[in-house]
PDB file of N, CA and C in Angstrom:
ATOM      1  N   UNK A   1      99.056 104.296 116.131  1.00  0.00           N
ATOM      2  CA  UNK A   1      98.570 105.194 115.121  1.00  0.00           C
ATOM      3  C   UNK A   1      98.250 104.383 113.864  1.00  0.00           C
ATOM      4  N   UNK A   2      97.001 104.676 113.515  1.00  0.00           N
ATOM      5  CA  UNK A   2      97.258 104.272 112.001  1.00  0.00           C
ATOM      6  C   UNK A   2      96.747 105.051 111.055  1.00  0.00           C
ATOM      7  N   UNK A   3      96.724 104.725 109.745  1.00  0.00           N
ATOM      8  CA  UNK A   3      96.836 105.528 108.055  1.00  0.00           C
ATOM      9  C   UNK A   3      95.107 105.219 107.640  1.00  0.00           C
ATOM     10  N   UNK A   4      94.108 106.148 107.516  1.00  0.00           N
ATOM     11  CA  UNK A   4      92.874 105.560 106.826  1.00  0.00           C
ATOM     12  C   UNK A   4      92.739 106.444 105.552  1.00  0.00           C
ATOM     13  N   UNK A   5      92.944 106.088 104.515  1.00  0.00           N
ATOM     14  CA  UNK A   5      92.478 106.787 103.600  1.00  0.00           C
ATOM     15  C   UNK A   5      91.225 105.874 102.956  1.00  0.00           C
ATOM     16  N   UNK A   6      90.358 107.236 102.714  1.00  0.00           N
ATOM     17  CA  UNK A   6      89.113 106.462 102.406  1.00  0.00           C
ATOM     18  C   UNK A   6      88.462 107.117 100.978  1.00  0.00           C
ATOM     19  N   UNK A   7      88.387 106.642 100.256  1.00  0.00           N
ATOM     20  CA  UNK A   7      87.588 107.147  98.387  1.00  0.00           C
ATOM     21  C   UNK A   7      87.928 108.308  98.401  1.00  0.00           C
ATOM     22  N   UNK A   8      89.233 108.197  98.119  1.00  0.00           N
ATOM     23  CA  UNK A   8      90.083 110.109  97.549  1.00  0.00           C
ATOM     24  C   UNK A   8      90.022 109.553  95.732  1.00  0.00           C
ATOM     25  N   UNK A   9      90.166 110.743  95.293  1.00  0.00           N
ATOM     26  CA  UNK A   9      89.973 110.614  93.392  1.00  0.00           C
ATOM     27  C   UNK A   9      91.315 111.872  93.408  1.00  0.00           C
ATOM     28  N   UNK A  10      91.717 111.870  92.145  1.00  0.00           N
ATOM     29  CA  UNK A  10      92.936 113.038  91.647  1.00  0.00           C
ATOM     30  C   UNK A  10      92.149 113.034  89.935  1.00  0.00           C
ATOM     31  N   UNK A  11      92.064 114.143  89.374  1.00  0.00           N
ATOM     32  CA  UNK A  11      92.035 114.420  88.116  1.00  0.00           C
ATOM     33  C   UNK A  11      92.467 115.108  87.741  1.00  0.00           C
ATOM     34  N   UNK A  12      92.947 115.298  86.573  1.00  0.00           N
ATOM     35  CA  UNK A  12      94.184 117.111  86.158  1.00  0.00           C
ATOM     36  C   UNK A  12      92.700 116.939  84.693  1.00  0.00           C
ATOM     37  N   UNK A  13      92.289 117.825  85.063  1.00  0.00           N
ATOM     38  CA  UNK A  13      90.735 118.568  84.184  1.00  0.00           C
ATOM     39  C   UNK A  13      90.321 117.427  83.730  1.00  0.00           C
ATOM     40  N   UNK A  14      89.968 116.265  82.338  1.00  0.00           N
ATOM     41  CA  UNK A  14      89.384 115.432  81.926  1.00  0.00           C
ATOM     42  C   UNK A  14      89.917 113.954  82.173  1.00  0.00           C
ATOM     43  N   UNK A  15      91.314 114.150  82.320  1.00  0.00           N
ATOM     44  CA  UNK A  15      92.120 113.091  82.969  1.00  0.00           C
ATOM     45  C   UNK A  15      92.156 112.793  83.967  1.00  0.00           C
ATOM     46  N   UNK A  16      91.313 111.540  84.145  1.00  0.00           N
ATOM     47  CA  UNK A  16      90.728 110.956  85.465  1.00  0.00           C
ATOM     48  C   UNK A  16      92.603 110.072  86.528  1.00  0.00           C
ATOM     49  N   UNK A  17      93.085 110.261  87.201  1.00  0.00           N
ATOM     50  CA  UNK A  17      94.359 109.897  87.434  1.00  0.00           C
ATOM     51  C   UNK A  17      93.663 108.463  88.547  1.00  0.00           C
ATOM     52  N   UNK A  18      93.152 108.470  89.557  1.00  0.00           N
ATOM     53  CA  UNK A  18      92.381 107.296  89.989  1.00  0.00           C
ATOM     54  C   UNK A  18      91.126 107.807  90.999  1.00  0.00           C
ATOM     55  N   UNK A  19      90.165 106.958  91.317  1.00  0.00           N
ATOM     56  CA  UNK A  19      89.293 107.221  91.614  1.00  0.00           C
ATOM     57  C   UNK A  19      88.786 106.414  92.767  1.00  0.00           C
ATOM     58  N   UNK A  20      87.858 106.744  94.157  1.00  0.00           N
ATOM     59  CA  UNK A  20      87.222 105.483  94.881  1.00  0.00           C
ATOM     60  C   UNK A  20      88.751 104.798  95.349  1.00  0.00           C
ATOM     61  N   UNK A  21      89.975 105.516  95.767  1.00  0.00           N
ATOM     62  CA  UNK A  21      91.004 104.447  96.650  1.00  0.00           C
ATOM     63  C   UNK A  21      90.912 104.637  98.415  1.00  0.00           C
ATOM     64  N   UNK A  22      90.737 103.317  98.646  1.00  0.00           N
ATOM     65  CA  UNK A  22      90.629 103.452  99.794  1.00  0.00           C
ATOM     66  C   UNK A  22      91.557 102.466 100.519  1.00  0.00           C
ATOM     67  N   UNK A  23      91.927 102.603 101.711  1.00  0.00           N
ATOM     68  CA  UNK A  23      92.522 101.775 102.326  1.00  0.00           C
ATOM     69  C   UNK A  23      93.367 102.092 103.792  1.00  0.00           C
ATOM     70  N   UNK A  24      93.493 101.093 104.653  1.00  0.00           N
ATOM     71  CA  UNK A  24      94.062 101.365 106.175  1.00  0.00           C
ATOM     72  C   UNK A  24      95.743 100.190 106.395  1.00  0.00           C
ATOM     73  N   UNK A  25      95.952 101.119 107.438  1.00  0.00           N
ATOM     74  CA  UNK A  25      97.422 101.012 107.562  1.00  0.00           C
ATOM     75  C   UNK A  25      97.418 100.488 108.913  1.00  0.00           C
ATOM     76  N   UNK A  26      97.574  99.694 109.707  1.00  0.00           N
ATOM     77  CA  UNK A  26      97.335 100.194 111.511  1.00  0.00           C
ATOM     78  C   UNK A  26      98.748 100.166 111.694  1.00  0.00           C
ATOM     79  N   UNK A  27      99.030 100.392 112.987  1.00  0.00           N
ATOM     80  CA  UNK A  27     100.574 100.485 113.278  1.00  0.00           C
ATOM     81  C   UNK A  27     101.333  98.702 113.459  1.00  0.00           C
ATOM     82  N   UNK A  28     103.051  99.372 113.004  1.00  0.00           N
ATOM     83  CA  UNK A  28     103.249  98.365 112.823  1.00  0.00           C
ATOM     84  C   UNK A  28     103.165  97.635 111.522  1.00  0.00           C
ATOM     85  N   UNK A  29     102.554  97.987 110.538  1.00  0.00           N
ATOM     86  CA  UNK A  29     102.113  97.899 109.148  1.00  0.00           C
ATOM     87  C   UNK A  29     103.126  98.456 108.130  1.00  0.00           C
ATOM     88  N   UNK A  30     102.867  97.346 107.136  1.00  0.00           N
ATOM     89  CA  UNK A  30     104.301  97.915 105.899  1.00  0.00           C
ATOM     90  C   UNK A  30     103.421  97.949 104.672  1.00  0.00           C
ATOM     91  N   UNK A  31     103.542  98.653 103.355  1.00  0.00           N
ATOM     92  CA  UNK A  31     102.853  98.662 102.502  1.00  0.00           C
ATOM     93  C   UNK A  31     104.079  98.993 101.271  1.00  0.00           C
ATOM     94  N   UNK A  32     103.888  98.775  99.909  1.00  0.00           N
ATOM     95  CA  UNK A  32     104.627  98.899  98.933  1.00  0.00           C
ATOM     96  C   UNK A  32     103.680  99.526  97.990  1.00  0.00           C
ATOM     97  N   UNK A  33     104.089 100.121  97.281  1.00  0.00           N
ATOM     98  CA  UNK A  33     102.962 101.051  96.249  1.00  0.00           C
ATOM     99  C   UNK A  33     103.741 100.619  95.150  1.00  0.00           C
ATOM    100  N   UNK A  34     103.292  99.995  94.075  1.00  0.00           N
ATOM    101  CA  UNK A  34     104.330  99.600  93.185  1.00  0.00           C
ATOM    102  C   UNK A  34     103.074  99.755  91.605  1.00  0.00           C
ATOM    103  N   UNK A  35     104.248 100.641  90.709  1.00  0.00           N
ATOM    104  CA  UNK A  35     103.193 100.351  89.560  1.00  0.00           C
ATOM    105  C   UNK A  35     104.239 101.212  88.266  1.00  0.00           C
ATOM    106  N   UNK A  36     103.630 101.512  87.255  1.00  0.00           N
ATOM    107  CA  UNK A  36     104.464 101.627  86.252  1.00  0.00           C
ATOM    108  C   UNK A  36     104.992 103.166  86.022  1.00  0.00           C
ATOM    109  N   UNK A  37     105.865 103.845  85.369  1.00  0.00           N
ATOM    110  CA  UNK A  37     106.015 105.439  85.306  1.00  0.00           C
ATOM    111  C   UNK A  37     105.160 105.683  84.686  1.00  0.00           C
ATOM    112  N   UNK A  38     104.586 106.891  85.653  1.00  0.00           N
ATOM    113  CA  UNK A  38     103.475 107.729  85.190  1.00  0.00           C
ATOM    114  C   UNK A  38     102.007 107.020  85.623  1.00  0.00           C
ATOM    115  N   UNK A  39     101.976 105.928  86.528  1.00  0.00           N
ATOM    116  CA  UNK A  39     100.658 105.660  87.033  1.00  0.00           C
ATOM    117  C   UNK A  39     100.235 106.000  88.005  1.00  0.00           C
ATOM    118  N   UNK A  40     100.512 107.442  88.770  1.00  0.00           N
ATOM    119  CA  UNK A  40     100.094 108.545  89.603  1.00  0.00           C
ATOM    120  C   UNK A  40     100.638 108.300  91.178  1.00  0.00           C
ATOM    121  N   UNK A  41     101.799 107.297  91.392  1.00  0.00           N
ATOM    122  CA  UNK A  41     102.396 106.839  92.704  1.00  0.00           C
ATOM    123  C   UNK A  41     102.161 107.654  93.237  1.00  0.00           C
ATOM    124  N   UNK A  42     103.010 108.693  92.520  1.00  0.00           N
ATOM    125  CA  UNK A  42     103.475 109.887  93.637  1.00  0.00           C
ATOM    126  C   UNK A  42     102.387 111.001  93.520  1.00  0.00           C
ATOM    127  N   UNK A  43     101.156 111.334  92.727  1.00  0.00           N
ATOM    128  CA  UNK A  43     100.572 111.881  92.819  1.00  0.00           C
ATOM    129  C   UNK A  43      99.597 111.778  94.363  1.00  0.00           C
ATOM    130  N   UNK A  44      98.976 110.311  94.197  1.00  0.00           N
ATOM    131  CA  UNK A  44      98.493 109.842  95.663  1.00  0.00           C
ATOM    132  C   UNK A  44      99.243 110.193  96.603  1.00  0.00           C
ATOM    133  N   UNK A  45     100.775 109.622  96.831  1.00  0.00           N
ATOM    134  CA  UNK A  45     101.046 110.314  97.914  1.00  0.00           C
ATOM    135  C   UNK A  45     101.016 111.659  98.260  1.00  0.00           C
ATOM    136  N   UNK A  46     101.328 112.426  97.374  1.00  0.00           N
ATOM    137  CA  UNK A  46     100.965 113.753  97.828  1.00  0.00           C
ATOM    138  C   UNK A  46      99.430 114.135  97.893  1.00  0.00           C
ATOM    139  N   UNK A  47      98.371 113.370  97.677  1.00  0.00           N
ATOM    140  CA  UNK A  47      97.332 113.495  98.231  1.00  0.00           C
ATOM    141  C   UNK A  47      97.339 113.315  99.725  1.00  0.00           C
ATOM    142  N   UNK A  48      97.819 112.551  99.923  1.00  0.00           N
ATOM    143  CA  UNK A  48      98.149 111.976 101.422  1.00  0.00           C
ATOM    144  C   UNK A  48      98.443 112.709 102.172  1.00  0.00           C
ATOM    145  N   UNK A  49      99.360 113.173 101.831  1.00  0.00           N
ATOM    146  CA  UNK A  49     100.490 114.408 102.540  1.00  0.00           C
ATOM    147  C   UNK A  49     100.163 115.390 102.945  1.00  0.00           C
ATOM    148  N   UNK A  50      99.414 115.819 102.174  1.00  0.00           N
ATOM    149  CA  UNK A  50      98.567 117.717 101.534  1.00  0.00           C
ATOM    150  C   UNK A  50      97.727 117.298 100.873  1.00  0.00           C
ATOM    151  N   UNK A  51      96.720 117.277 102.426  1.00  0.00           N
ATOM    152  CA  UNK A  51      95.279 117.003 101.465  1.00  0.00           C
ATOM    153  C   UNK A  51      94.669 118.506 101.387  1.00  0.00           C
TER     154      UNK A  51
END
């Protein structure tokens, strides 16, 4: 199995949160999402989740 996410965007009305992310996972694959509080980690993942 693997993970394709391909140019998903998130905005809350004028606040652009990110834009154009794309990227693949294949199985067997490890990934780290690492970035500062409040730079939308967990927003993406729940794009992911519940698209």
């Amino acid at each position: 199995m693997q993970l394709v996410v391909d140019k998903i965007a998130k905005s809350f009305g004028v606040n652009e949160i990110f834009k154009n992310v794309s990227f693949m996972l294949g199985k067997g694959e490890h990934a780290g999402l690492v970035g500062v509080n409040g730079s939308g980690k967990t927003t993406l993942l729940r794009c992911i989740l519940h698209p």
